[in-house]
N, C-alpha and C. Protein backbone atom coordinates (compact mmCIF):
# COMPACT_ATOMS: atom_id res chain seq x y z
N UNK A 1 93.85 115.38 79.92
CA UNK A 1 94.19 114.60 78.75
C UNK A 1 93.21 113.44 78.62
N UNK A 2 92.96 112.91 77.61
CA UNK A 2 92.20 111.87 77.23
C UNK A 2 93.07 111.01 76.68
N UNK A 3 93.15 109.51 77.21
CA UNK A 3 93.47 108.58 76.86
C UNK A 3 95.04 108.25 76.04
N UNK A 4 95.88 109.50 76.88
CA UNK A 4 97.60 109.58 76.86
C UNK A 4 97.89 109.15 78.43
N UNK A 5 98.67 108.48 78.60
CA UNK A 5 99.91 108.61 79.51
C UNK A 5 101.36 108.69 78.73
N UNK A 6 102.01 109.34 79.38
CA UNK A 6 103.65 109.44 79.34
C UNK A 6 104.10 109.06 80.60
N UNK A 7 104.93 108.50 80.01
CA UNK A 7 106.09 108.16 81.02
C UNK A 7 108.09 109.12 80.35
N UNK A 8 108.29 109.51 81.57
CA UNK A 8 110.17 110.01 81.14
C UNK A 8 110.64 109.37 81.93
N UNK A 9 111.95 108.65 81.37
CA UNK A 9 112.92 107.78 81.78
C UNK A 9 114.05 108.77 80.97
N UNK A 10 114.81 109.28 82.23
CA UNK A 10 115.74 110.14 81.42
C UNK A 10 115.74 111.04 80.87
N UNK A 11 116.31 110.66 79.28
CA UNK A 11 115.90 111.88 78.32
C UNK A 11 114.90 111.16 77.24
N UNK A 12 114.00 109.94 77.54
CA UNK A 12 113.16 109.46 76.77
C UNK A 12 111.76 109.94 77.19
N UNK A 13 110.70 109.92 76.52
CA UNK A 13 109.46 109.76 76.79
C UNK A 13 108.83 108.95 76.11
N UNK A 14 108.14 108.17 76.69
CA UNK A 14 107.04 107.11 75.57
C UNK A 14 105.87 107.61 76.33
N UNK A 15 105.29 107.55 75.19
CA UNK A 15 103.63 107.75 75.36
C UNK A 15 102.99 106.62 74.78
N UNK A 16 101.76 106.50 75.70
CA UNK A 16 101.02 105.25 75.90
C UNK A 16 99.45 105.66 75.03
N UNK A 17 99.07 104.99 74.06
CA UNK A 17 97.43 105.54 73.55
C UNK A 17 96.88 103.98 73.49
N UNK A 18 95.48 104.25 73.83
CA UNK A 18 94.69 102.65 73.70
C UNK A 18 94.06 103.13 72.67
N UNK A 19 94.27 102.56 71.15
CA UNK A 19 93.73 102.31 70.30
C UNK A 19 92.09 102.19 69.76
N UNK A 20 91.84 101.32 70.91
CA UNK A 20 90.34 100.68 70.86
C UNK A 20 89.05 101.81 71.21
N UNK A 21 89.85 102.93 71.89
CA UNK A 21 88.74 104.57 72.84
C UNK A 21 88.51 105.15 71.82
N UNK A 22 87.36 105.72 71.66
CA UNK A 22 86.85 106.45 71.06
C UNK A 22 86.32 107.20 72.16
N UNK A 23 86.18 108.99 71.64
CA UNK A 23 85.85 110.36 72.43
C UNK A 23 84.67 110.72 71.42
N UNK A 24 83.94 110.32 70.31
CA UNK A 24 83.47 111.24 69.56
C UNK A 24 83.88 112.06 68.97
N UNK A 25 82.88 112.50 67.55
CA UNK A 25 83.54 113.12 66.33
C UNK A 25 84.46 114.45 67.04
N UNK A 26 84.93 114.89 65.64
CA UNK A 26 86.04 116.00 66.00
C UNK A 26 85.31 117.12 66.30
N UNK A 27 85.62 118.65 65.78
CA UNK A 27 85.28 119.33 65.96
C UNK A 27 84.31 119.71 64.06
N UNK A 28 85.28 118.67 63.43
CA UNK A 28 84.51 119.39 62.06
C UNK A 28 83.63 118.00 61.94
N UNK A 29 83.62 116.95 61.91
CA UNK A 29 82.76 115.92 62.21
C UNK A 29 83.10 114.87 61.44
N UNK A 30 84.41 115.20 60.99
CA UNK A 30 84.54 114.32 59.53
C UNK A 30 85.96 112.89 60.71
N UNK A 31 85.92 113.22 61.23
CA UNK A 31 87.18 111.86 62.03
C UNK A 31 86.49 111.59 63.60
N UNK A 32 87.02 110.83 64.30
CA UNK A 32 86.69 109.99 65.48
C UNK A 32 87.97 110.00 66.27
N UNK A 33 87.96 110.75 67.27
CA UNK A 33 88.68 111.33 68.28
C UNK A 33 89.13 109.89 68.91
N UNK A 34 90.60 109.57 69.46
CA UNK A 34 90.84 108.86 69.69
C UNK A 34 91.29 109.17 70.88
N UNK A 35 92.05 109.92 71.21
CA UNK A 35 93.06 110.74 72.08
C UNK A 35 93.34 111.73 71.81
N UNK A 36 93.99 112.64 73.05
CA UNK A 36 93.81 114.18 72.65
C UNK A 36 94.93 114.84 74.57
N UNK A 37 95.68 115.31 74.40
CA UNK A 37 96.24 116.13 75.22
C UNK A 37 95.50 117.53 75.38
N UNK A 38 94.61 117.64 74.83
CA UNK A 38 93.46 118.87 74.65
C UNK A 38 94.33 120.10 75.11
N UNK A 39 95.74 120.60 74.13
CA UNK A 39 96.10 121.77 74.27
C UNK A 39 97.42 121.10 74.67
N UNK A 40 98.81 121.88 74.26
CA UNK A 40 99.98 122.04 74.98
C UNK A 40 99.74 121.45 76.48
N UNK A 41 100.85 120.56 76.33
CA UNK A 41 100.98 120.19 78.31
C UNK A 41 102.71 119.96 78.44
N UNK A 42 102.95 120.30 79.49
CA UNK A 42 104.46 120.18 79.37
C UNK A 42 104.39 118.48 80.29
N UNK A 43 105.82 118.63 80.11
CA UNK A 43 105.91 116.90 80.35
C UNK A 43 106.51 117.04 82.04
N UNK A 44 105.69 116.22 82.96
CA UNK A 44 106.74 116.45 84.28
C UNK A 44 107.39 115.99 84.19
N UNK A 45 108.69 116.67 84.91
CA UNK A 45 109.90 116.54 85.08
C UNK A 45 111.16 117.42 84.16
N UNK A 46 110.27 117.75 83.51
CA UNK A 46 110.53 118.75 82.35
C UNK A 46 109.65 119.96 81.73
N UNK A 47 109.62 120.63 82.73
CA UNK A 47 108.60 121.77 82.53
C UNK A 47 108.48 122.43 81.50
N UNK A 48 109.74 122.55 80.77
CA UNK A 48 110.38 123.69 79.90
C UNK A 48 109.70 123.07 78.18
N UNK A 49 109.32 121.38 78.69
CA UNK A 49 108.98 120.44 77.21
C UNK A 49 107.71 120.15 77.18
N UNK A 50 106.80 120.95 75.73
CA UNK A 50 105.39 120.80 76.01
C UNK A 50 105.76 119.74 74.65
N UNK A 51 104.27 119.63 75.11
CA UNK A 51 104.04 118.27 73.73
C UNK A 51 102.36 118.72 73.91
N UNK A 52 101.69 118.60 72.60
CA UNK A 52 100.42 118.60 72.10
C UNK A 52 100.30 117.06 71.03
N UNK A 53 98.87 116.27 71.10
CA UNK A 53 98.67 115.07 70.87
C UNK A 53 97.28 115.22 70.30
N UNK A 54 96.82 115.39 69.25
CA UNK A 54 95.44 114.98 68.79
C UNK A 54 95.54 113.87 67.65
N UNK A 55 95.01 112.58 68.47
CA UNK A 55 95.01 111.06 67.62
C UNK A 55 93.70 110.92 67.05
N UNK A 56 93.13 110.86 65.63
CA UNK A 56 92.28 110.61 64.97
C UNK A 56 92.09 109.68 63.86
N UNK A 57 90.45 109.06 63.84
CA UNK A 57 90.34 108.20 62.85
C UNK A 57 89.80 108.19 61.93
């Protein structure tokens, strides 16, 4: 992952993104990659719960 953390407390998850990162353009070139789970990831502690994240600018 790039520039996600999660945290689960329970049955919550917050996810954490720093704003300020930049990864370089996307794939079509037109936005500025901010963050990215780069594909389905399940959440530990909860195997069964994926989450996918692509943050752009």
């Amino acid at each position: 992952m790039k520039n996600i953390e999660m945290k689960l407390e329970g049955d919550i998850l917050t996810i954490k993104v720093d704003l300020s990162k930049e990864f370089g353009l996307s794939s079509s070139g037109k936005s500025v990659i901010i963050a990215s789970t780069e594909g389905n990831q399940s959440v530990e502690g909860r195997e069964e719960v994926k989450i996918g994240v692509t943050m752009k600018q």
